[in-house]
Protein backbone atom coordinates (compact mmCIF):
# COMPACT_ATOMS: atom_id res chain seq x y z
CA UNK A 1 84.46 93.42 140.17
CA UNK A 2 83.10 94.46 136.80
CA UNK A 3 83.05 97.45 135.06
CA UNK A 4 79.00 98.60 135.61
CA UNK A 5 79.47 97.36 139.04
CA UNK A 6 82.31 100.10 139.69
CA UNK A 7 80.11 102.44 137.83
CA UNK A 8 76.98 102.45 139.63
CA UNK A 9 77.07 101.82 143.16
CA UNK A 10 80.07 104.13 143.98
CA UNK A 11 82.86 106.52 143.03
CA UNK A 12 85.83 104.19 143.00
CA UNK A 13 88.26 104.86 140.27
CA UNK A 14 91.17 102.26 140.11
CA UNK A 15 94.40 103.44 138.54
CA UNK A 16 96.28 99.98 136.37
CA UNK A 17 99.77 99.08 136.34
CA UNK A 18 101.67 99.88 132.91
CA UNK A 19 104.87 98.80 132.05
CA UNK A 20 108.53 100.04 131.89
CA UNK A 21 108.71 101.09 128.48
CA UNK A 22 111.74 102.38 125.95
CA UNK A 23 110.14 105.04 123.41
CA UNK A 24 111.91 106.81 120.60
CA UNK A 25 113.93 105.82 117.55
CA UNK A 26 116.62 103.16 117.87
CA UNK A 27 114.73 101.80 120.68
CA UNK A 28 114.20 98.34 118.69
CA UNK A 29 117.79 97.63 119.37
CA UNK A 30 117.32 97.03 123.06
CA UNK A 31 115.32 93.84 122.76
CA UNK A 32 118.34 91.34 122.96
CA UNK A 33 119.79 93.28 125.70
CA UNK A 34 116.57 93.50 127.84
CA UNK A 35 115.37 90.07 127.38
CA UNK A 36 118.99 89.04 129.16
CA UNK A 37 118.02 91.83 131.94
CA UNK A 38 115.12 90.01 132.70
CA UNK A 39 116.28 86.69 132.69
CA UNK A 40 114.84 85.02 129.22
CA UNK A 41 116.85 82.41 127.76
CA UNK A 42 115.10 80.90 125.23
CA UNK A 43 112.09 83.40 124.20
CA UNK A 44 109.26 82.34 121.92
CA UNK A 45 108.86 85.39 119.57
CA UNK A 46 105.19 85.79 118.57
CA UNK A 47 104.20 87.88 115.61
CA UNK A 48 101.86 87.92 112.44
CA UNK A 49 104.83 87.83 109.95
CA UNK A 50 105.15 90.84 109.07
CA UNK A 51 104.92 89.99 105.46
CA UNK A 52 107.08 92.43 102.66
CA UNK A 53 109.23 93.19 105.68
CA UNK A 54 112.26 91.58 107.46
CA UNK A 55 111.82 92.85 110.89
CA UNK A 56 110.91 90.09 112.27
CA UNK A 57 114.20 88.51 110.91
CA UNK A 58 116.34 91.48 112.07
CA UNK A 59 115.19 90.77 115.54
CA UNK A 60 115.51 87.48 115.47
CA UNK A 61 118.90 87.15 114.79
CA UNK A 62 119.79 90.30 117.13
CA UNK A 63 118.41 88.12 119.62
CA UNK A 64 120.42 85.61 118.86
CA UNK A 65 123.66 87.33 118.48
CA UNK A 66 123.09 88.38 122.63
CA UNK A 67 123.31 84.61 122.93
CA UNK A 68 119.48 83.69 122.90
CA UNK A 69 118.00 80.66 121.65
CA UNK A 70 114.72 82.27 119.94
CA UNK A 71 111.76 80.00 118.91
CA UNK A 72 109.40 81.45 116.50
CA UNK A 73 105.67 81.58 116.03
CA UNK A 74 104.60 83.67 113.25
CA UNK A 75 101.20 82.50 112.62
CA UNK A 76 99.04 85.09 114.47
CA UNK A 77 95.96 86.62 112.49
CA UNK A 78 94.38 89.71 112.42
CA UNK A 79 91.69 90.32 115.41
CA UNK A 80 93.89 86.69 116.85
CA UNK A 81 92.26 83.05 117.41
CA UNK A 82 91.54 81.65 120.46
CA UNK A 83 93.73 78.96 118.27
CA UNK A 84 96.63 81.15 117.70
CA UNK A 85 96.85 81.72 121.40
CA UNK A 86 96.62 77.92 122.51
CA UNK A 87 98.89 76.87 119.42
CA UNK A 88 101.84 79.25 120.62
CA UNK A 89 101.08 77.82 124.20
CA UNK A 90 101.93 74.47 122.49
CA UNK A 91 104.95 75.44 120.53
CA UNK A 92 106.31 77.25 124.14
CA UNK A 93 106.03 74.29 126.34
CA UNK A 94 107.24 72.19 123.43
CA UNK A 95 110.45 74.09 123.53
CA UNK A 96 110.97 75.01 127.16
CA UNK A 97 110.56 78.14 126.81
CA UNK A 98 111.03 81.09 129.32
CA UNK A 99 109.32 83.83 128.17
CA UNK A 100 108.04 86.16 125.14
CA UNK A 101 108.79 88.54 122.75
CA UNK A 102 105.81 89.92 120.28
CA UNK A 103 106.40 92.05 117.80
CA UNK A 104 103.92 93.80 115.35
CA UNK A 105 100.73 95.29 116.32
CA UNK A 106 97.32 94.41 119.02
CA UNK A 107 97.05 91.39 117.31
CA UNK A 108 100.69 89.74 118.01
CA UNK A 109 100.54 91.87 121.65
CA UNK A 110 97.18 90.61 122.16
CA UNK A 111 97.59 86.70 121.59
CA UNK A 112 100.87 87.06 123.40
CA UNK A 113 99.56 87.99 126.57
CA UNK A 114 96.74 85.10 126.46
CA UNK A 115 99.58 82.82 125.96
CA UNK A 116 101.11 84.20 129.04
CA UNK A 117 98.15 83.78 131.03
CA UNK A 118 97.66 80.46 129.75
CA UNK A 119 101.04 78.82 130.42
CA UNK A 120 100.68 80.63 133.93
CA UNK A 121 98.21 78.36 133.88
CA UNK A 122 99.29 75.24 133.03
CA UNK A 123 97.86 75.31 129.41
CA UNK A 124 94.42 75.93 130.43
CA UNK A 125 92.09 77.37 127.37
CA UNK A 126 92.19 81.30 126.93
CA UNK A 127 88.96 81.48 126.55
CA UNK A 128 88.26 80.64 130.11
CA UNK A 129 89.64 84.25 131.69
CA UNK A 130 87.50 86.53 129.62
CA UNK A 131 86.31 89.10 131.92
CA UNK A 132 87.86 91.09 134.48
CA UNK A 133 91.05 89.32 136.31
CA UNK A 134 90.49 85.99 136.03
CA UNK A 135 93.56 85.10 136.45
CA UNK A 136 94.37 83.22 139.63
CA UNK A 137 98.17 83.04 138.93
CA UNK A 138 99.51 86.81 139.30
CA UNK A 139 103.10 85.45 138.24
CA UNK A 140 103.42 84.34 134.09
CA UNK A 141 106.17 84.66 132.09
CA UNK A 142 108.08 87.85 131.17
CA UNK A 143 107.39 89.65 128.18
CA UNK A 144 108.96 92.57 125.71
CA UNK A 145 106.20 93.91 123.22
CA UNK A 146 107.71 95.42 120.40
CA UNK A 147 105.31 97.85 118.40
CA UNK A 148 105.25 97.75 114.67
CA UNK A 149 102.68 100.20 114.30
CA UNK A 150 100.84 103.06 116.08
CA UNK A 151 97.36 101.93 117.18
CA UNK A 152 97.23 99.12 119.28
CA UNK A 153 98.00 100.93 123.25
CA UNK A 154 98.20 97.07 123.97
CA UNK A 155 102.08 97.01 124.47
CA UNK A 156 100.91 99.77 127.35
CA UNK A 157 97.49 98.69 128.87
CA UNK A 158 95.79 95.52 131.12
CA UNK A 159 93.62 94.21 128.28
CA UNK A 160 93.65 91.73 125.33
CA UNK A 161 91.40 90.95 122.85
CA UNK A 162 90.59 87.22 121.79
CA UNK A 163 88.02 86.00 119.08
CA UNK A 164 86.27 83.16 120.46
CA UNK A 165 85.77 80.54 117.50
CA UNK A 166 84.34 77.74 119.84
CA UNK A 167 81.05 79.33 119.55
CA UNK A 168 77.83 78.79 117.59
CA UNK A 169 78.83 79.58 114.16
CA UNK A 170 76.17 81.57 113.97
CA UNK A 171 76.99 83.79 116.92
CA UNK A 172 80.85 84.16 116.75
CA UNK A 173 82.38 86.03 119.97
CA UNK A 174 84.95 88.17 119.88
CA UNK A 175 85.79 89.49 123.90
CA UNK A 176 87.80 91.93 125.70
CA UNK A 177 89.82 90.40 129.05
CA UNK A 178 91.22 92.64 131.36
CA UNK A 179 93.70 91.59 133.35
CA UNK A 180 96.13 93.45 135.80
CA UNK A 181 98.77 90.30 135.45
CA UNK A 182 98.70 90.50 131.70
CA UNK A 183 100.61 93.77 131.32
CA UNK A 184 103.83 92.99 129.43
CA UNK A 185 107.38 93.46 131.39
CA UNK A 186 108.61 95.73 128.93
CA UNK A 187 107.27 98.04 126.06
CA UNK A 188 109.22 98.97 122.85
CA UNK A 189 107.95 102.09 120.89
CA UNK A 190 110.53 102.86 117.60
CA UNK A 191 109.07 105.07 115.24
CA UNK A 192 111.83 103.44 112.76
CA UNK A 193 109.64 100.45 112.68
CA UNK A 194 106.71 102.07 111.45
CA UNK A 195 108.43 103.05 108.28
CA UNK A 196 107.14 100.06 106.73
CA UNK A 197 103.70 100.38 107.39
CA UNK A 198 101.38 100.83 104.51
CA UNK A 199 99.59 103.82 103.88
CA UNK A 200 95.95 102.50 104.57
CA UNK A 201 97.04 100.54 107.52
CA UNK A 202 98.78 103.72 109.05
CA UNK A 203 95.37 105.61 108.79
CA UNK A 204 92.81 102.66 110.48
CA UNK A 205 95.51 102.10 113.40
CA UNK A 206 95.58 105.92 113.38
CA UNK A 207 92.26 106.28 113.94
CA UNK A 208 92.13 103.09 116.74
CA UNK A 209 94.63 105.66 118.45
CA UNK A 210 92.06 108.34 118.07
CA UNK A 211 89.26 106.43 120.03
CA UNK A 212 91.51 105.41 122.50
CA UNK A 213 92.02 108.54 123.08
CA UNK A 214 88.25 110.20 122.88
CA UNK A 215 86.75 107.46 124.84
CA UNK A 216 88.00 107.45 127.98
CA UNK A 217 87.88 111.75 127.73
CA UNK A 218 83.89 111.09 127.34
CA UNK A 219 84.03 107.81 129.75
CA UNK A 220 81.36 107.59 132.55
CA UNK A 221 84.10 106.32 134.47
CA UNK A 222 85.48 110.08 134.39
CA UNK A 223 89.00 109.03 135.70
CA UNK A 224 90.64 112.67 135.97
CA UNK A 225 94.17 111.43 135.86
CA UNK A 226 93.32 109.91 131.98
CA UNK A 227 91.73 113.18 131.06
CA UNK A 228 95.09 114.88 129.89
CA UNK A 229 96.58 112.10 128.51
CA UNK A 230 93.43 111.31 126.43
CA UNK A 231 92.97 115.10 124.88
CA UNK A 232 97.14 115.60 124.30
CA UNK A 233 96.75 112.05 122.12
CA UNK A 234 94.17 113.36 120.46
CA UNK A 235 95.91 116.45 119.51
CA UNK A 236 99.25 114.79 118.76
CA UNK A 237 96.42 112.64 116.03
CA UNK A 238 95.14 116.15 114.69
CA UNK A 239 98.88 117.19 114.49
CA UNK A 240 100.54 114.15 112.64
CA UNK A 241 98.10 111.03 111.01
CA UNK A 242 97.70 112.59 107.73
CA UNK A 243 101.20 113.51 107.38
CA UNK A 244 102.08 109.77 108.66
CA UNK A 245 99.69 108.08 106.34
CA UNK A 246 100.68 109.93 103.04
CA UNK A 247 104.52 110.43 103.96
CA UNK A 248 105.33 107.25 106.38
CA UNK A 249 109.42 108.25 105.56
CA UNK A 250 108.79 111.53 108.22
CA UNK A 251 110.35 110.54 111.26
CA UNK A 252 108.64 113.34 113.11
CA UNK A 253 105.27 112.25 112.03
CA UNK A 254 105.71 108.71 113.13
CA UNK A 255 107.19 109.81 116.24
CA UNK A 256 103.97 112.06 116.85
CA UNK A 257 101.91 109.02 116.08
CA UNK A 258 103.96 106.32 118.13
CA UNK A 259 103.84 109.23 121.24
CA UNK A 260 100.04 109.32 120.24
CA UNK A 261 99.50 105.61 120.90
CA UNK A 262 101.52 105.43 123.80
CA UNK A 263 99.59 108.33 125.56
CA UNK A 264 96.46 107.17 124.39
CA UNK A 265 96.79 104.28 126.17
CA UNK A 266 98.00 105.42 128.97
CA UNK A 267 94.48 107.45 128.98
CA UNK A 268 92.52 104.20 128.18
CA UNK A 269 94.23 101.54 130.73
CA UNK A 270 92.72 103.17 133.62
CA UNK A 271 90.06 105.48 131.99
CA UNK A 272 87.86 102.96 130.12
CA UNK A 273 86.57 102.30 126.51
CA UNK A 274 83.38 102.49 124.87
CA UNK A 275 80.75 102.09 121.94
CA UNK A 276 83.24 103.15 119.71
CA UNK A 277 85.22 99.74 120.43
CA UNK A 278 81.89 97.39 121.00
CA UNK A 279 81.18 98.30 117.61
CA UNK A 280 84.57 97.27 116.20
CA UNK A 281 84.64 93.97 118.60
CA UNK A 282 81.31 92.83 117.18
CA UNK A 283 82.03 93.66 113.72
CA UNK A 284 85.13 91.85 113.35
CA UNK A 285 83.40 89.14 115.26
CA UNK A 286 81.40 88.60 112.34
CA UNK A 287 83.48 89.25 109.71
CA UNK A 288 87.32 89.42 110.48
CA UNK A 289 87.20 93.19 109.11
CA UNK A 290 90.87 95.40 110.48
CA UNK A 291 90.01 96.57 114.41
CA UNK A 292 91.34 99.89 113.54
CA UNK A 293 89.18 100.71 110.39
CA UNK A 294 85.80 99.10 112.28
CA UNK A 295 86.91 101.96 114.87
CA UNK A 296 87.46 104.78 111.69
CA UNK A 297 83.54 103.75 110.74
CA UNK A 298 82.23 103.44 114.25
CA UNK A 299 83.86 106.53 115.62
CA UNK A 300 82.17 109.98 114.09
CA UNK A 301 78.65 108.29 114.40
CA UNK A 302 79.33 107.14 118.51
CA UNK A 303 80.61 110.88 119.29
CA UNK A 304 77.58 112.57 117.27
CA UNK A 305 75.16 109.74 119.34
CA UNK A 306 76.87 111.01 122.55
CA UNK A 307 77.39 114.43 122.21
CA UNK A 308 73.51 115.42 124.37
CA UNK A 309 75.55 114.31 127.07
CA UNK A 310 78.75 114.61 126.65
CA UNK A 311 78.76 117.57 124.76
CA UNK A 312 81.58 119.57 126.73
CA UNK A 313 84.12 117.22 126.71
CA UNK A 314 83.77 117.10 122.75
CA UNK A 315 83.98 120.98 122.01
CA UNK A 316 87.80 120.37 123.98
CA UNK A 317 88.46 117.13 121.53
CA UNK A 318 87.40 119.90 118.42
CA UNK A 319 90.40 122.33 120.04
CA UNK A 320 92.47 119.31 120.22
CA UNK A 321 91.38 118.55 116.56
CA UNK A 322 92.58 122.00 115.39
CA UNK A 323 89.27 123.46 115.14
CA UNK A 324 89.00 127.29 116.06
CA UNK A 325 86.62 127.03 118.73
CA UNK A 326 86.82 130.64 119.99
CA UNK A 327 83.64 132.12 118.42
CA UNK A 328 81.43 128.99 118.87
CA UNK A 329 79.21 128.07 121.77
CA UNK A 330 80.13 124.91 123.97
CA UNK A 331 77.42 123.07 121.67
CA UNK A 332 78.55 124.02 118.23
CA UNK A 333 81.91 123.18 118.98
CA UNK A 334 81.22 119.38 119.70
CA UNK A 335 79.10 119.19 116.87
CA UNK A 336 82.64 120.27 115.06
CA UNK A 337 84.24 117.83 116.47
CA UNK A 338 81.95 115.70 114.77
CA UNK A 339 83.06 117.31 111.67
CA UNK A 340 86.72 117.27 112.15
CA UNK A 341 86.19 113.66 112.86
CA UNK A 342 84.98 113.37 109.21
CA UNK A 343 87.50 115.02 107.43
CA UNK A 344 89.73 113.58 109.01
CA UNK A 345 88.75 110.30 108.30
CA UNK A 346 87.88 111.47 104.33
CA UNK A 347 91.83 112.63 104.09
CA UNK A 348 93.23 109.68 105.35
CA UNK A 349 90.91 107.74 102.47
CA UNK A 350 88.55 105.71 104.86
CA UNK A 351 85.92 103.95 103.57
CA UNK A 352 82.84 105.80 105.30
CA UNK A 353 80.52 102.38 106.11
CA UNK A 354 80.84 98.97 106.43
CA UNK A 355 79.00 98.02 103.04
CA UNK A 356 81.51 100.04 101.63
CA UNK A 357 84.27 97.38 102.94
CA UNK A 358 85.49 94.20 100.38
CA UNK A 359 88.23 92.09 100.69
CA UNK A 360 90.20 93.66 97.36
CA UNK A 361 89.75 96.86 98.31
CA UNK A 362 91.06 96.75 102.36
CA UNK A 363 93.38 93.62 102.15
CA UNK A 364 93.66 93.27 105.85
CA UNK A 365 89.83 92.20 106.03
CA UNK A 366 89.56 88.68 105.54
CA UNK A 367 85.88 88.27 103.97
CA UNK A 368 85.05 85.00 103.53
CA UNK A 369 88.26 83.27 104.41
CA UNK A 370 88.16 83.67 108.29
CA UNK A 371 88.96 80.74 110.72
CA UNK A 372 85.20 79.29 111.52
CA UNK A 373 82.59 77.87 109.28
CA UNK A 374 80.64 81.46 109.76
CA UNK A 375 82.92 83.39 107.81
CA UNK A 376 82.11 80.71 104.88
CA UNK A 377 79.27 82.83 104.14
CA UNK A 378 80.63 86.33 104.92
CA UNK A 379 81.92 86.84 101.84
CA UNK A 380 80.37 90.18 101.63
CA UNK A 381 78.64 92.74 104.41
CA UNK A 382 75.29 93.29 103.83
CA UNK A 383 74.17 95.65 106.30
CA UNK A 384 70.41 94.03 106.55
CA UNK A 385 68.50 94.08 109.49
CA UNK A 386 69.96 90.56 110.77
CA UNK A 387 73.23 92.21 110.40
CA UNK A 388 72.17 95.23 112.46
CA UNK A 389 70.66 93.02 114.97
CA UNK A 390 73.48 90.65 115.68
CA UNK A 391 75.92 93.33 116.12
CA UNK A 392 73.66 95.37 118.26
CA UNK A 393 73.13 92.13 120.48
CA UNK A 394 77.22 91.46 120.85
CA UNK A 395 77.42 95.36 121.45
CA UNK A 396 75.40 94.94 124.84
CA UNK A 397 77.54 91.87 126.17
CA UNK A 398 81.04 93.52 124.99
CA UNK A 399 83.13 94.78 128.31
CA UNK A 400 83.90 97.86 126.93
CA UNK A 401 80.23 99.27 126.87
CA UNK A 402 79.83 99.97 130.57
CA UNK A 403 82.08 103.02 130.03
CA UNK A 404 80.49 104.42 127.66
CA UNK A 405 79.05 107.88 128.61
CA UNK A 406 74.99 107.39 126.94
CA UNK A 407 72.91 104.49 128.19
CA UNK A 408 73.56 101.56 125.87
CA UNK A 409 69.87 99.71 125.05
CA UNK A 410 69.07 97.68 122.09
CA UNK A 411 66.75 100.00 120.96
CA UNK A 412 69.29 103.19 121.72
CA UNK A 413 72.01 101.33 120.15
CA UNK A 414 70.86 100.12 116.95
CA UNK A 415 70.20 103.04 114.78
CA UNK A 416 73.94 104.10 115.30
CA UNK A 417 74.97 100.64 113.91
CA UNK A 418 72.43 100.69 111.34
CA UNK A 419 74.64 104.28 110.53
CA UNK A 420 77.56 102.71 110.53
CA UNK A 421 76.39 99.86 108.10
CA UNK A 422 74.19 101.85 106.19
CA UNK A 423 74.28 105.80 106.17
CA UNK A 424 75.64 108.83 104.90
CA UNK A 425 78.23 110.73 106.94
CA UNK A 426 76.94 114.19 105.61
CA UNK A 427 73.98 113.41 107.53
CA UNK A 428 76.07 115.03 110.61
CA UNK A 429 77.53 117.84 108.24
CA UNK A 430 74.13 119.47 107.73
C-alpha cells in the first residue's frame, strides 16, 4: 500500500523494523567480529572510496585478519547509479559472495541495499522495486553498514535512494524505495570515523540530519511514537553541528551529531519524509548536486511554506533550536524557527540557493560530469522557469511528498522551488 493511500482513507500508522545497531566510539572495531556472528565469509565491501582517508583500508584488512576473504567495490557515486548498484551485483556473484559490508555515507548504504535486493533476486534490475515493498524475496543477504558520516539515517531506516539513468535524458529520475527487507543486519555508528570528514561536508549531512528530523515532527502521517525522537534530534543538531563542522577533532560534538542521525532516523523510518527531501531528490536528479546541501537550501523555505498549518509543531522545533520561546505566541515562535533555521545554516557557511551552487566551490556536486548524457549540459544551474518546472513536476511523483503536512500542487509547489533556486532568505527575516 502506498503512502497517500495510508494517509487518506484511514488512521493506520505502521511502525518499521530497524536494525541491531553498535553506537559509540570504538564501535568500528566490531565489523570483523560481527560479520563472523552472522555467518559472512567472503563479504563484498561497498563504499565510495573514501578518498584522503584510509578507512576503507583499515577495515579491510581488519576483516581480513578475523579470517575473511573481502572483495571490494569502491566505485559508488554520490546520489548512487542504478549502474553502481547492478555493477556491485556483478562483482558479488562473480566472487561468490555471501554478504555485505558498506561503509561511508547514504550513498554506499543506499546502493548496498539495492544490491541486496537485487541478488535476492537473482540479478534482476534495481530499478524494478522502486516503490513501496516490492520485493517478493523477504530473505537477501546480510549486511553491516558502517557510517562515515552523520546524515544519512540509512544505516537505521527501510529506504534507499537510486538515480534512475535509464530514463529520457531529458527527464532524469532519481526515486525513493521503501522496503521493509532492505534494512541492513547490523548498524555501526563511531564518532571516531567522522574525524575525517571535511568541514563543508559535516554541515550539508548535518543539515540532511536536521530534516530528518523536522519532517516527520510536521508529517501528516503524525506517527506519535517518532514525535520524540524527531524533536530530541533536532535539539542534539541545535546543540552540536556548528561545533562539529568548525572543530570535527571534538569527540563530544561528533558523538552529538552521530546520536543526532541515529535518532533522526529512528523518527523518519516510521514517521515519514517530506517536501524538504522531494526537493533534494529532484534536484540532484538533474544535476548530481550533494543530497545533504539540496536539503540545507530546501529546508528553511519548506518549514516557512508549512508553517499556516503546521505552525505548533514548529514553535517546539524553535525550543529545540535554542530559541527562547517563553515570551512569544505559538505563531511567532515557528516563524523563529524559521529564523534559527537560517542562522544556522549561515554559520555552518551554506550556500543560501541553488544558483549559488558550482562545481569549484562545493566539490561534492558533480556539474557537468554526471553519469547520463543530461548532465552534459548541466554544467551550471540556472534557475529559469524550465528549471523550476521540471523540478516541480519530479516533486509531485517523489514518494516522500505524501507526508508532507501542506497539500503539494504544481501551482502550490512551485514558488517554494522558484525560492530555493532563486530568492533571498531575508525574505523570511522581515
Amino acid at each position: 500500500m502506498q503512502v497517500d493511500e495510508l494517509i487518506k482513507p484511514f488512521p493506520l500508522k505502521e511502525f518499521h523494523p530497524m536494525p541491531r545497531a553498535l553506537l559509540g566510539p570504538g564501535a568500528h572495531e566490531m565489523i570483523g567480529p560481527e560479520a563472523l556472528k552472522i555467518g559472512m565469509k567472503r563479504p563484498l565491501v561497498m563504499t565510495s572510496g573514501l578518498r584522503g582517508t584510509d578507512i576503507v583500508h583499515k577495515i579491510v584488512e581488519s576483516l581480513k585478519y578475523h579470517g575473511l576473504e573481502p572483495t571490494l567495490y569502491d566505485k559508488v557515486e554520490s546520489n548512487p547509479k542504478d549502474y553502481n548498484v547492478m555493477d556491485s551485483v556483478a562483482l558479488y556473484q562473480e566472487n561468490k559472495c555471501d554478504g555485505f559490508v558498506s561503509i561511508g555515507g547514504g550513498s554506499s548504504h543506499d546502493a548496498c541495499k539495492g544490491a541486496r535486493i537485487s541478488v535476492a533476486h537473482d540479478g534482476r534490475n534495481i530499478n524494478e522495486f522502486e516503490g513501496f515493498n516490492k520485493s517478493e524475496n523477504a530473505k537477501n543477504p546480510p549486511h553491516i553498514a558502517v557510517s562515515t558520516t552523520a546524515g544519512t539515517g540509512s544505516e537505521t531506516s527501510w529506504a534507499y535512494v537510486i538515480t534512475d539513468t535509464t530514463t529520457d535524458p531529458d527527464n532524469p529520475h532519481k526515486y525513493v524505495a521503501f522496503d521493509d527487507a532492505s534494512v541492513v543486519t547490523v548498524a555501526i555508528d563511531d564518532p571516531v570515523l567522522y574525524y575525517d570528514c571535511p568541514s563543508h561536508f559535516t554541515a550539508q549531512c548535518g543539515f540532511d540530519v536536521l530534516a530528518h528530523a523536522s519532517e516527520p515532527y510536521v508529517s501528516r502521517l503524525d506517527f506519535i511514537p517518532s514525535l520524540g525522537n524527531a524533536l530530541f534530534s533536532a535539539e542534539l543538531v541545535g546543540e552540536h553541528l556548528r561545533t562539529a563542522t568548525w572543530h570535527g577533532d571534538n569527540l563530544a560534538a561528533r558523538e552529538g551529531m552521530m546520536y543526532a542521525q541515529y535518532t533522526a532516523a529512528q523518527a523518519f523510518n516510521s514517521g515519514g519524509l517530506g517536501v524538504i527531501h522531494s526537493v533534494s531528490h529532484a534536484v540532484s536528479a538533474f544535476y548530481d548536486t550533494h543530497h545533504g546541501l539540496n536539503n540545507a537550501i530546501a529546508l528553511p523555505r519548506v518549514w516557512a511554506w508549512n508553517l499556516p498549518v503546521a505552525y505548533k509543531r514548529y514553535a517546539k522545533l524553535a525550543g529545540a533550536l535554542g530559541v527562547d520561546t517563553s515570551r512569544m505566541t505559538e505563531v511567532q515562535a515557528a516563524d523563529a524557527a524559521v529564523a534559527a533555521a537560517i542562522r544556522l545554516l549561515r554559520d555552518v557557511g551554506i550556500p543560501e540557493k541553488f544558483t549559488d551552487v558550482t562545481q569549484d566551490s562545493h566539490p561534492k556536486n558533480r556539474l557537468g560530469t554526471g553519469p547520463s548524457k543530461y548532465y552534459e549540459k548541466a554544467k551550471v544551474i540556472k534557475g529559469d522557469d524550465n528549471d523550476v518546472d521540471r523540478v516541480s513536476n519530479h516533486i509531485l511523483g517523489d514518494s516522500c511528498t505524501p507526508g508532507n503536512p501542506k497539500e503539494t500542487t504544481f501551482s502550490t509547489v512551485r514558488p517554494v522551488v522558484d525560492h530555493c533556486f532563486n530568492g533571498d532568505l531575508d525574505d523570511f527575516l522581515s
